[in-house]
C-alpha atoms as a PDB file:
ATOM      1  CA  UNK A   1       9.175  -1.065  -5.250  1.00  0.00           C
ATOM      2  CA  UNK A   2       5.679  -1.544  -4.917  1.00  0.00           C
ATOM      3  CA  UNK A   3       2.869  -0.579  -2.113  1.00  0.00           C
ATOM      4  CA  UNK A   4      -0.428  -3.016  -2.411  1.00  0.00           C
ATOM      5  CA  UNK A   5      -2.724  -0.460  -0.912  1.00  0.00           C
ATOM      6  CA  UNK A   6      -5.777  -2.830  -0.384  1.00  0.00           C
ATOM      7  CA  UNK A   7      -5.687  -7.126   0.611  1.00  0.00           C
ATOM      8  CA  UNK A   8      -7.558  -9.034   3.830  1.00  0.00           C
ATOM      9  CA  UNK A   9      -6.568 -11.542   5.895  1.00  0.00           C
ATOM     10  CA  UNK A  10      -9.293 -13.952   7.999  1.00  0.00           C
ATOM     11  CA  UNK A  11      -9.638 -16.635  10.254  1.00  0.00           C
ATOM     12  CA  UNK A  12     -13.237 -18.474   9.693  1.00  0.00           C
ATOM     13  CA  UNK A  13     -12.607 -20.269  12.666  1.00  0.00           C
ATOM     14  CA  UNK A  14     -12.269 -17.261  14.682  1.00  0.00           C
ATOM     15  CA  UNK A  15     -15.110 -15.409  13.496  1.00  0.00           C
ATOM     16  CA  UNK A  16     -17.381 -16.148  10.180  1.00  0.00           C
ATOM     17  CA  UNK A  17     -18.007 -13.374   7.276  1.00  0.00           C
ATOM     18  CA  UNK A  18     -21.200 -13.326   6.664  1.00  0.00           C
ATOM     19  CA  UNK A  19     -20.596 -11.456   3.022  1.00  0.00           C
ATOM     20  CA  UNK A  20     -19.489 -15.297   2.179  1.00  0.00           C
ATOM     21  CA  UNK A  21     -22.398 -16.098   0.410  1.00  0.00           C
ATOM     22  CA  UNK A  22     -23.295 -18.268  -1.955  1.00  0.00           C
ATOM     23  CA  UNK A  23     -22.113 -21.058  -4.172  1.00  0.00           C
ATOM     24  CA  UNK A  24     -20.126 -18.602  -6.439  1.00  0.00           C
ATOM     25  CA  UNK A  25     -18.262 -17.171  -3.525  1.00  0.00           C
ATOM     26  CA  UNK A  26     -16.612 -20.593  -2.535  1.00  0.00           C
ATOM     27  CA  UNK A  27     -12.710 -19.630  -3.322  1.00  0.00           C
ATOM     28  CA  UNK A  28     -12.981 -17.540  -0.052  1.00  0.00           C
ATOM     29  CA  UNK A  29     -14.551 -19.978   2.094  1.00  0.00           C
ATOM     30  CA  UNK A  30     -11.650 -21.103   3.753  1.00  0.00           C
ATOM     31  CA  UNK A  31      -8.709 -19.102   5.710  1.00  0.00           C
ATOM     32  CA  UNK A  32      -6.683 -16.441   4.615  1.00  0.00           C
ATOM     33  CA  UNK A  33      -3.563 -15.897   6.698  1.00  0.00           C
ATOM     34  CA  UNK A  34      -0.072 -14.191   7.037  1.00  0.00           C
ATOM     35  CA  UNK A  35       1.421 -17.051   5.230  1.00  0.00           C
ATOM     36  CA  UNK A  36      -0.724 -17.249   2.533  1.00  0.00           C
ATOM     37  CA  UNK A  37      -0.121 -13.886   1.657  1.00  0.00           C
ATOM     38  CA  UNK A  38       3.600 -14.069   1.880  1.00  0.00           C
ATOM     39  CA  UNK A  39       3.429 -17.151  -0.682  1.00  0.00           C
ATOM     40  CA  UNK A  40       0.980 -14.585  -3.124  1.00  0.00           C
ATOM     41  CA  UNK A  41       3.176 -12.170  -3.234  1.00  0.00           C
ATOM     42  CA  UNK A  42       6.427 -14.399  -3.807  1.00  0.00           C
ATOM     43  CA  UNK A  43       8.369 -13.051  -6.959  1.00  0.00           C
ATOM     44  CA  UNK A  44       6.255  -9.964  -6.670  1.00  0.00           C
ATOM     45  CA  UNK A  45       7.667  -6.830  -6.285  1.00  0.00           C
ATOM     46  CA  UNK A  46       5.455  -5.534  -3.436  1.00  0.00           C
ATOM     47  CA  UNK A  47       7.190  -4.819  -0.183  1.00  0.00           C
ATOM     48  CA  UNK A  48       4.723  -2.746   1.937  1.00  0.00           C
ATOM     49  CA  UNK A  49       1.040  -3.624   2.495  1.00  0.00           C
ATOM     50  CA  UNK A  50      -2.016  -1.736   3.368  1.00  0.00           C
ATOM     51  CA  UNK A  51      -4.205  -4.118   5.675  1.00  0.00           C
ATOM     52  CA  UNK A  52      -8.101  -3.252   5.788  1.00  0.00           C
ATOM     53  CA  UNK A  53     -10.922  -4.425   7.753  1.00  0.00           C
ATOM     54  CA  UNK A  54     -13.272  -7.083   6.541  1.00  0.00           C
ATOM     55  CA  UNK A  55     -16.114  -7.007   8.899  1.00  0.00           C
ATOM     56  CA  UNK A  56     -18.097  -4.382  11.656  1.00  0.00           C
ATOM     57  CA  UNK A  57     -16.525  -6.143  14.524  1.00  0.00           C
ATOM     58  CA  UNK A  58     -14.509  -4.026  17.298  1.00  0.00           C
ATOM     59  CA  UNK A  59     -12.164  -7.106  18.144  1.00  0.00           C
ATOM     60  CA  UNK A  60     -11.013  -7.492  14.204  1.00  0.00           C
ATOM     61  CA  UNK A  61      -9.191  -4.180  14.107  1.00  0.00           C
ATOM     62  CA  UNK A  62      -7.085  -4.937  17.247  1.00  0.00           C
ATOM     63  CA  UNK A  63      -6.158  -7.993  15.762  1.00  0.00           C
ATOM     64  CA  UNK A  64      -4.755  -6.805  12.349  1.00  0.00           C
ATOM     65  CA  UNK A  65      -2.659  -4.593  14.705  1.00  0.00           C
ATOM     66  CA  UNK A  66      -0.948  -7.215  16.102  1.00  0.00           C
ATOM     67  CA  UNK A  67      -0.686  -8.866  12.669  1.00  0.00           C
ATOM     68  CA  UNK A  68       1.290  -5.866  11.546  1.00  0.00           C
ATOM     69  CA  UNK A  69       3.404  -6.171  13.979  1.00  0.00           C
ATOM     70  CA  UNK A  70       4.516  -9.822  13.163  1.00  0.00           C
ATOM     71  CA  UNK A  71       4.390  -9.808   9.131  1.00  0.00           C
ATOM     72  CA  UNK A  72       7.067  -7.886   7.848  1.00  0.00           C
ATOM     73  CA  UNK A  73       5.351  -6.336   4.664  1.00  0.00           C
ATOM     74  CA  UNK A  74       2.403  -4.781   6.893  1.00  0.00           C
ATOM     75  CA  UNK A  75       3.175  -1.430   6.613  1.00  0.00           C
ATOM     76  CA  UNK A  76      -0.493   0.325   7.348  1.00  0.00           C
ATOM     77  CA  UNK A  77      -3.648  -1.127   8.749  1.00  0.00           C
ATOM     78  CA  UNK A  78      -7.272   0.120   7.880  1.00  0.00           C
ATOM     79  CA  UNK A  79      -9.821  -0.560  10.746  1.00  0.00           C
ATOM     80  CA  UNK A  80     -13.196  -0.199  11.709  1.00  0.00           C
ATOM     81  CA  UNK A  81     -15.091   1.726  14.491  1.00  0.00           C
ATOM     82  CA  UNK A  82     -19.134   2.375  14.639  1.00  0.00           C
ATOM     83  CA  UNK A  83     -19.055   5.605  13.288  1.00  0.00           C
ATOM     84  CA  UNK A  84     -22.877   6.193  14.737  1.00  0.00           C
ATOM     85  CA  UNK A  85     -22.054   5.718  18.473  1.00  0.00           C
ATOM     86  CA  UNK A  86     -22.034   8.407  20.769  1.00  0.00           C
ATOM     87  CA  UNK A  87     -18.299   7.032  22.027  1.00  0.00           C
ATOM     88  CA  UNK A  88     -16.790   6.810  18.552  1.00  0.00           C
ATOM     89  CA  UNK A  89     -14.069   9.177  19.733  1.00  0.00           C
ATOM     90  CA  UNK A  90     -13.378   6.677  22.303  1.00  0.00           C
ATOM     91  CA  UNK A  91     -13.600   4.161  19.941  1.00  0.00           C
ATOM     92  CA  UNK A  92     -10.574   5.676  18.267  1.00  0.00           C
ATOM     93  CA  UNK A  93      -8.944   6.451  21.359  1.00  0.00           C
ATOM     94  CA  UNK A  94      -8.710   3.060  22.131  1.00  0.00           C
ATOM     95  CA  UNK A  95      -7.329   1.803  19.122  1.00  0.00           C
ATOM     96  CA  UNK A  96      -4.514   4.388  18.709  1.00  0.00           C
ATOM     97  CA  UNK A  97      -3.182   4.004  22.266  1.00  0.00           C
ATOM     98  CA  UNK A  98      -3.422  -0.024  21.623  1.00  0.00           C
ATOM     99  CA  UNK A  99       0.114  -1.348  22.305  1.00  0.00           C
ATOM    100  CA  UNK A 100       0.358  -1.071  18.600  1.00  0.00           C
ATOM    101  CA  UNK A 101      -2.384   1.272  17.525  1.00  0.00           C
ATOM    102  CA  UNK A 102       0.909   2.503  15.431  1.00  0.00           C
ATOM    103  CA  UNK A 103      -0.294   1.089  12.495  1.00  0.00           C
ATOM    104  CA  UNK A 104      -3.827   1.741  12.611  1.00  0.00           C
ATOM    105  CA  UNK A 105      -3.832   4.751   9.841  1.00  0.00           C
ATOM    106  CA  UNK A 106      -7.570   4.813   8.778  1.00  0.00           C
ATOM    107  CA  UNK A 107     -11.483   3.605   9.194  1.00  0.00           C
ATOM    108  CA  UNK A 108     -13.698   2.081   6.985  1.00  0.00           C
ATOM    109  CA  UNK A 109     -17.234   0.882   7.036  1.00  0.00           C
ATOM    110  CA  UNK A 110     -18.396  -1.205   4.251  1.00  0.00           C
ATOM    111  CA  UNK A 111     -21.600   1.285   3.310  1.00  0.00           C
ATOM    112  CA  UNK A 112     -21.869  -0.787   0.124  1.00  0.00           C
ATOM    113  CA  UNK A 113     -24.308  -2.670   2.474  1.00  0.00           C
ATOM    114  CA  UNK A 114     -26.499   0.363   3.927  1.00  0.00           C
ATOM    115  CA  UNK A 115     -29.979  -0.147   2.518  1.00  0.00           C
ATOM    116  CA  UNK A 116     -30.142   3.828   2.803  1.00  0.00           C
ATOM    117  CA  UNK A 117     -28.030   5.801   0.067  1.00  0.00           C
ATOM    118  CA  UNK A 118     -27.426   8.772   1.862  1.00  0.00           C
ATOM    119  CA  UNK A 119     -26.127   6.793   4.489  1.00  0.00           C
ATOM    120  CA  UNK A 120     -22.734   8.743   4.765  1.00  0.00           C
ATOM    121  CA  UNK A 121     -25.106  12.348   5.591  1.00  0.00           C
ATOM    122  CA  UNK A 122     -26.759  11.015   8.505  1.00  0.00           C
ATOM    123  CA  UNK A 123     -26.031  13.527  10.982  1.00  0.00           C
ATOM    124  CA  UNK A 124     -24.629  10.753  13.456  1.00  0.00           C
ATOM    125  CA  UNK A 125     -22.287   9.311  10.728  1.00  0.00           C
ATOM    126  CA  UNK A 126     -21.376  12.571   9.944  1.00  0.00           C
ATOM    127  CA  UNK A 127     -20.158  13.033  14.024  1.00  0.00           C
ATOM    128  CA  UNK A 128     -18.257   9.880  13.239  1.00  0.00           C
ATOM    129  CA  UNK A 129     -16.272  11.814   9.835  1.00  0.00           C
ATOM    130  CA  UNK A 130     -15.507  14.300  12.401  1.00  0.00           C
ATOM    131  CA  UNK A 131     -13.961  12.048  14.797  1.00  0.00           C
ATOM    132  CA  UNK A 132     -12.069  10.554  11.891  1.00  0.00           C
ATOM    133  CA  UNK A 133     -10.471  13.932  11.092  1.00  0.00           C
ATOM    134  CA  UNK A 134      -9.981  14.990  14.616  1.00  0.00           C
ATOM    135  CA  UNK A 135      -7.760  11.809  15.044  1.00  0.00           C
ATOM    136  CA  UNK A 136      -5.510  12.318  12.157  1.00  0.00           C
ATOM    137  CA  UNK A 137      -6.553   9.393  10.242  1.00  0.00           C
ATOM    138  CA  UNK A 138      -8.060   8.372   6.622  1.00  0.00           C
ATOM    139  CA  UNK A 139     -11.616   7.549   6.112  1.00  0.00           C
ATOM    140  CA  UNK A 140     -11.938   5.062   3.198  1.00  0.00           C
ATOM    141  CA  UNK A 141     -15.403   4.805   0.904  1.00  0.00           C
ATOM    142  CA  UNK A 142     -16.365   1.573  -0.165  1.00  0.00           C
ATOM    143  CA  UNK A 143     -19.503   2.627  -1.810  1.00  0.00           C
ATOM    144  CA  UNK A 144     -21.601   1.724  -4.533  1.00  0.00           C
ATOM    145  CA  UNK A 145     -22.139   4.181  -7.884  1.00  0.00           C
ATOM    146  CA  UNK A 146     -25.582   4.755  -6.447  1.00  0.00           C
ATOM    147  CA  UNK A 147     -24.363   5.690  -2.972  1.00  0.00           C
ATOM    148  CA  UNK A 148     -21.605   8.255  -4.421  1.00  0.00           C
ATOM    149  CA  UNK A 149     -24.094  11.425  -4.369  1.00  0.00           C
ATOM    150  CA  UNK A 150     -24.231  11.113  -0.692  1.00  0.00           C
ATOM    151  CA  UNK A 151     -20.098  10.486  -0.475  1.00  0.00           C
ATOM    152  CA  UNK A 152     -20.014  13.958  -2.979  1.00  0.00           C
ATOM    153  CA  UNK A 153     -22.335  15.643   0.095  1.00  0.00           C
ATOM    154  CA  UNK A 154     -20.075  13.740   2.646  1.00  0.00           C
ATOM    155  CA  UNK A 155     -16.461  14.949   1.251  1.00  0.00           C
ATOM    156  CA  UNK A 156     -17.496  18.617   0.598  1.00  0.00           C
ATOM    157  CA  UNK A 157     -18.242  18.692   4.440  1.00  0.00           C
ATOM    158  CA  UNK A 158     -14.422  17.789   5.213  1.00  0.00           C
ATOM    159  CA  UNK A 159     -12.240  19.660   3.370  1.00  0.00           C
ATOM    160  CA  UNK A 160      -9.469  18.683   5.715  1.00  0.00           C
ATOM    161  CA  UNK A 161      -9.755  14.793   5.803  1.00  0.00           C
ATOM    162  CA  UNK A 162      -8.197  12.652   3.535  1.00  0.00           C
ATOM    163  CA  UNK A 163     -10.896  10.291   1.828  1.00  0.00           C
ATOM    164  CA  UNK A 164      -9.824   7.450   0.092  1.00  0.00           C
ATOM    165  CA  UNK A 165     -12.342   5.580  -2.902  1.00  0.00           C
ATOM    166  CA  UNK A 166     -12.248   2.255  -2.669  1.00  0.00           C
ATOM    167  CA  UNK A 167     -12.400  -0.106  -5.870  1.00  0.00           C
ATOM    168  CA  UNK A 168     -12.640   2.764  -8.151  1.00  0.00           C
ATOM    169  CA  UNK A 169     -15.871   3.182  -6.829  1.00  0.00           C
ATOM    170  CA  UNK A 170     -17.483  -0.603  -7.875  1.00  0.00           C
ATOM    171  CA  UNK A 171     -18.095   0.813 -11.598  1.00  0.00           C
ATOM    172  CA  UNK A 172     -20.603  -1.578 -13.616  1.00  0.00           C
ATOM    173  CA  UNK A 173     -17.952  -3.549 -15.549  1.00  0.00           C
ATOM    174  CA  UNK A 174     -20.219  -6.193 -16.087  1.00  0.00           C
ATOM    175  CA  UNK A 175     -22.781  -4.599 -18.006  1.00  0.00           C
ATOM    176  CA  UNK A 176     -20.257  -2.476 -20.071  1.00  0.00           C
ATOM    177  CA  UNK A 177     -22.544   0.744 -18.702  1.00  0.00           C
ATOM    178  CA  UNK A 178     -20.424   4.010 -17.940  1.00  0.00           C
ATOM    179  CA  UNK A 179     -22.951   6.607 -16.999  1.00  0.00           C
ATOM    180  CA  UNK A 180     -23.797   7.923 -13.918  1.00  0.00           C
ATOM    181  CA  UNK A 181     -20.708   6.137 -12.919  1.00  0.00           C
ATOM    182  CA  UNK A 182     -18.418   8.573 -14.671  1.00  0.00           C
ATOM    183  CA  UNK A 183     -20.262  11.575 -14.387  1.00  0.00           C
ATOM    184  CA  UNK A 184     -19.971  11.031 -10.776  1.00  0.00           C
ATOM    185  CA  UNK A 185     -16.545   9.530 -10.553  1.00  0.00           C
ATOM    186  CA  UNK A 186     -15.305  12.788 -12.035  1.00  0.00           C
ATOM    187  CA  UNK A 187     -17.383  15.311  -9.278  1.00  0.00           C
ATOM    188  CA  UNK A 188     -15.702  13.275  -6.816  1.00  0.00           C
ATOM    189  CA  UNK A 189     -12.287  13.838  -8.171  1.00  0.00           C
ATOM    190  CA  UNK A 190     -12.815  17.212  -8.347  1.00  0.00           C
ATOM    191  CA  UNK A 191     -12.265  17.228  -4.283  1.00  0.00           C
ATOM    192  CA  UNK A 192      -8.619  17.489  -4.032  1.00  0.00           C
ATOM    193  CA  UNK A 193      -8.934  15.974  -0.919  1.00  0.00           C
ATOM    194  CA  UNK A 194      -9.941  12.528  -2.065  1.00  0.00           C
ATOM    195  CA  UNK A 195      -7.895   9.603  -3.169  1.00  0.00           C
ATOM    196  CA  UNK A 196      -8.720   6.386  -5.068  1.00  0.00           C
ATOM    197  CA  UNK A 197      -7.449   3.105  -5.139  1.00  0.00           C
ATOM    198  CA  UNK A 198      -6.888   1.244  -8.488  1.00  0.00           C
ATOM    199  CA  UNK A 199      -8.583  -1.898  -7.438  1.00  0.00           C
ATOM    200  CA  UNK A 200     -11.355  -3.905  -7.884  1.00  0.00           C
ATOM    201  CA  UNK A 201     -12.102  -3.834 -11.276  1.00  0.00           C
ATOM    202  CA  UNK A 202     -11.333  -7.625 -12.014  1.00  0.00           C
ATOM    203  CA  UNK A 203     -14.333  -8.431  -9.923  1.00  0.00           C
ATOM    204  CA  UNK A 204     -16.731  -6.341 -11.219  1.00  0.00           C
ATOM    205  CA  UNK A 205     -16.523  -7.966 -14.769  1.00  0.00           C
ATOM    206  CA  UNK A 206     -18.205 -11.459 -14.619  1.00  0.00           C
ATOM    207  CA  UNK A 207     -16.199 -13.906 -12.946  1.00  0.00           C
ATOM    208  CA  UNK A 208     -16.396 -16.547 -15.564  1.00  0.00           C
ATOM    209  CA  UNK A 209     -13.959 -14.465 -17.818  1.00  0.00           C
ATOM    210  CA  UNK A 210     -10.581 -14.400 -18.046  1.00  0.00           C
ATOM    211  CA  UNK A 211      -8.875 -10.442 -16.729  1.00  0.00           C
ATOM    212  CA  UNK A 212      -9.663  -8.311 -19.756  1.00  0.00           C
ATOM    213  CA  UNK A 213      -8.089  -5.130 -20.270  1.00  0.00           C
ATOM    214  CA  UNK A 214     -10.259  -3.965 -23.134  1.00  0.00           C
ATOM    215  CA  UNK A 215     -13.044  -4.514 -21.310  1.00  0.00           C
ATOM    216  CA  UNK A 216     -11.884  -2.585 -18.118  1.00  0.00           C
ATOM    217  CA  UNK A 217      -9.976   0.201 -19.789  1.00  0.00           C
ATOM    218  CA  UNK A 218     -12.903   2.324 -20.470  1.00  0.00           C
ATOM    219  CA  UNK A 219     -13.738   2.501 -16.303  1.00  0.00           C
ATOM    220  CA  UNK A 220      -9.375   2.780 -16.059  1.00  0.00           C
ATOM    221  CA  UNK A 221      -9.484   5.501 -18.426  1.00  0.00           C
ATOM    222  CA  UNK A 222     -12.176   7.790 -16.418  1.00  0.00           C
ATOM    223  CA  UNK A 223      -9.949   7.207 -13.033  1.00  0.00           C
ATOM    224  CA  UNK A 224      -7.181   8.061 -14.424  1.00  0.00           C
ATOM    225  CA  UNK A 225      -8.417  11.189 -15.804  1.00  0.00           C
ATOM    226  CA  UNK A 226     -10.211  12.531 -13.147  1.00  0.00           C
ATOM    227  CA  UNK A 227      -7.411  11.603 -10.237  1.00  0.00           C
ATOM    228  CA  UNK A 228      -4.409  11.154 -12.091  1.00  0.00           C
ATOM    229  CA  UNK A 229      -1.639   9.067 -11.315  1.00  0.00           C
ATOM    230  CA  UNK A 230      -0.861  11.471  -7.808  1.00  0.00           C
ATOM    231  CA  UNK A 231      -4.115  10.549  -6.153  1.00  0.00           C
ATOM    232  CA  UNK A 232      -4.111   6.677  -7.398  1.00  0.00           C
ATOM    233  CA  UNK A 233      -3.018   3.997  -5.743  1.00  0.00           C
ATOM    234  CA  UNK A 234      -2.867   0.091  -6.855  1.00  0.00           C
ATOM    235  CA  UNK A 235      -4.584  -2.380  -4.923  1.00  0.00           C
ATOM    236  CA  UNK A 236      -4.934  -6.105  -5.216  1.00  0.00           C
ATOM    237  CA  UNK A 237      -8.258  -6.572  -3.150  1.00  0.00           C
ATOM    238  CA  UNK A 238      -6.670  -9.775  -2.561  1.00  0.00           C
ATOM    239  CA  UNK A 239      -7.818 -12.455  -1.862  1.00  0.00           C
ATOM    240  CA  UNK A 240     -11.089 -11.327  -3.145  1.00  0.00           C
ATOM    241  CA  UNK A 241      -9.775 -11.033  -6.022  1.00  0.00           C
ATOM    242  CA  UNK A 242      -9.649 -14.411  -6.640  1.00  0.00           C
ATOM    243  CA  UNK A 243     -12.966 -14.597  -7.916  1.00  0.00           C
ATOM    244  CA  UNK A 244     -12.106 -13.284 -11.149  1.00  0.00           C
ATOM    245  CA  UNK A 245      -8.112 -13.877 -11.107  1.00  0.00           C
ATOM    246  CA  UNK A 246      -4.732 -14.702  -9.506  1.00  0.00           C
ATOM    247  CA  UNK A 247      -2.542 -12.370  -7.231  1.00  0.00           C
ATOM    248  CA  UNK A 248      -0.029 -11.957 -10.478  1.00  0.00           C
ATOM    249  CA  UNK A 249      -2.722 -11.691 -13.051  1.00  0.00           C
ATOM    250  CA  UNK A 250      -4.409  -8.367 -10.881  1.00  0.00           C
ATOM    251  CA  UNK A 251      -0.488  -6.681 -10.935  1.00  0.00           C
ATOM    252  CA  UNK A 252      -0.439  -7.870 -14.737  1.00  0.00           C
ATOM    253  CA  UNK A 253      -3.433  -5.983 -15.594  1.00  0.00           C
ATOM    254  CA  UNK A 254      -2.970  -2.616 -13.362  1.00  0.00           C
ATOM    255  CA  UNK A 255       0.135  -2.786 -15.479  1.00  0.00           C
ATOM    256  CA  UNK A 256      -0.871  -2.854 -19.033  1.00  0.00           C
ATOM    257  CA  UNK A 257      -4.205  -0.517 -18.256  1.00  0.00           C
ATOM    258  CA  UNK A 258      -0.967   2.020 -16.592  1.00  0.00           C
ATOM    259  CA  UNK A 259       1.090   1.412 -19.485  1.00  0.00           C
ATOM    260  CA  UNK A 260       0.572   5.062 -21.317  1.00  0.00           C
ATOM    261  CA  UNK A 261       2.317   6.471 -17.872  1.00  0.00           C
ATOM    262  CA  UNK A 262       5.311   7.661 -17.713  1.00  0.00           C
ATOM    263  CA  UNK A 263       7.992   6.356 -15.293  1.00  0.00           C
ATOM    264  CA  UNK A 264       7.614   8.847 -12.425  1.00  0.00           C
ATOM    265  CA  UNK A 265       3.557   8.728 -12.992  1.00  0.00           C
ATOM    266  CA  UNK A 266       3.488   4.995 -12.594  1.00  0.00           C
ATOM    267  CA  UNK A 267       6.131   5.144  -9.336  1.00  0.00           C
ATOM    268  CA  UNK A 268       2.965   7.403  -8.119  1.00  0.00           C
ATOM    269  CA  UNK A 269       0.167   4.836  -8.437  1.00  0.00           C
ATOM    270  CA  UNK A 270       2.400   2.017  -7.906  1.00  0.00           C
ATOM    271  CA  UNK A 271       4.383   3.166  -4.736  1.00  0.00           C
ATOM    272  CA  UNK A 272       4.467   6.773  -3.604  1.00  0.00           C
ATOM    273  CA  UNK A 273       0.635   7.579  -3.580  1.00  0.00           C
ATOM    274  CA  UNK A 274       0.207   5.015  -1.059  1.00  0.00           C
ATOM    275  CA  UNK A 275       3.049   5.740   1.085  1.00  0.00           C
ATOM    276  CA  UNK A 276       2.074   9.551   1.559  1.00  0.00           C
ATOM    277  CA  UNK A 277      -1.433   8.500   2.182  1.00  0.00           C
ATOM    278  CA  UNK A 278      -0.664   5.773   4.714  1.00  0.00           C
ATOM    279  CA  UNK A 279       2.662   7.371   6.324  1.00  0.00           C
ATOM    280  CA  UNK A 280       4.222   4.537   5.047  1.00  0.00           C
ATOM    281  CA  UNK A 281       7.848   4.494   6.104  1.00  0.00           C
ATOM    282  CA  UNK A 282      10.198   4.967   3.575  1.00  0.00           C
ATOM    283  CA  UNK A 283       7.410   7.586   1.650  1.00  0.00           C
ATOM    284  CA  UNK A 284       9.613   9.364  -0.955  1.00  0.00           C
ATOM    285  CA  UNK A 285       8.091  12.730  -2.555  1.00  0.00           C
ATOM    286  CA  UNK A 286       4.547  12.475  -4.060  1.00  0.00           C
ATOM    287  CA  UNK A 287       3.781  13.242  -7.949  1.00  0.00           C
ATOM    288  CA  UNK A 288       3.117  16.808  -7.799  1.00  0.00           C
END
């Protein structure tokens, strides 16, 4: 089976994303919900999802908690909490006691949009890391390549929590650059402690292409040598993704850039990388 560690779901008319910008960004202007996904990932073989946050809002988190406990394939939630307020603990505390703060298994904060790069080191941010750790949970990096010195400075300070990379990291696809992507991709691998998800990469290419594996193999090829299959996991950044391609075409591609893998190395960055990471029931042993 297969674990989608990464998709949204939103409600415009509950509250607006204000990331939605733009005339080229007009596949997500419209609702996203439960049923939506169910009919993406019809015929798929995906039956656990990882739910994630889409916007710095206290009330969205709750609300994918409740989600998960309605839609059958929500196996993990990802949520959001202000990492620089004094109550951040809390913060937490509130959202693990929630009727079903079950699910909630990490925080994220979209620092791709801090106009500082060494965001993550602020020493008030750096009280919120703690908090992270102290509750047991996962702290995901959605980051830039130009903000991953500071999430280098930010992981070697927590030895002990789990960090997950989102999107491989946003590597330039577009502009076929690899460098100081890779060189810094690879320090941040070198933390055993950190994870990355096998996402994204569609939507870094231009949009008016088709999915091309040549083109994103070089930027597959540096993840998967600097994590390895045991600290990968495949996401579908769905239904962002469908600025550059369909729910089946994403899985079709993570596929065919996986394909030198061996069976039990692609059961780790299809399915059992995410289920350790999340405490996804059903986790079988992780690629050692």
């Amino acid at each position: 089976m297969t674990v989608d560690s990464h998709h949204h779901l939103w409600d415009l008319d509950v509250r607006d994303l204000p990331w939605i910008v733009g005339a080229e960004m007009d596949p997500l202007r419209r609702d996203f919900r439960p049923a939506d996904l169910q009919a993406a990932l019809k015929g798929s073989t995906v039956d656990a999802t990882v739910l994630v946050q889409t916007v710095s809002d206290p009330d969205e988190t709750p609300e994918m908690l409740v989600l998960a406990d309605s839609v059958d394939r929500i196996a993990a939630v990802v949520g959001w909490v202000d990492l620089t307020a004094r109550d951040v603990r809390e913060q937490i505390g509130r959202l693990q006691t929630h009727p079903s703060g079950r699910w909630l298994k990490g925080i994220r904060h979209q620092v791709e949009t801090e106009p500082d790069p060494e965001w993550l080191i602020r020493p008030d941010v750096l009280n919120g890391l703690a908090a992270v750790e102290d509750a047991g949970l996962v702290y995901e990096l959605l980051v830039r390549p130009h903000q991953l010195p500071a999430a280098i400075k930010a992981v070697g300070q927590f030895p002990q929590l789990t960090f997950v990379l989102d999107h491989c990291g946003k590597p330039p696809v577009a502009s076929g650059e690899l460098e100081p992507w890779a060189g810094l991709i690879r320090a941040l691998a070198a933390f055993p402690n950190v994870f990355c998800k096998f996402s994204g990469l569609v939507t870094e290419d231009a949009w008016a292409r088709q999915p091309d594996p040549v083109r994103l193999r070089p930027y597959a090829d540096v993840v998967l040598e600097a994590f390895g299959p045991g600290r990968l996991m495949f996401g579908s950044d769905w239904p962002v993704c469908l600025l550059a391609a369909e729910y089946g075409q994403v899985m079709d591609v993570a596929r065919e850039l996986a394909a030198g893998l061996d069976d039990r190395q692609r059961a780790a960055l299809f399915d059992t990388t995410a289920r350790q990471v999340y405490d996804i029931e059903g986790f079988r042993p992780l690629l050692g």
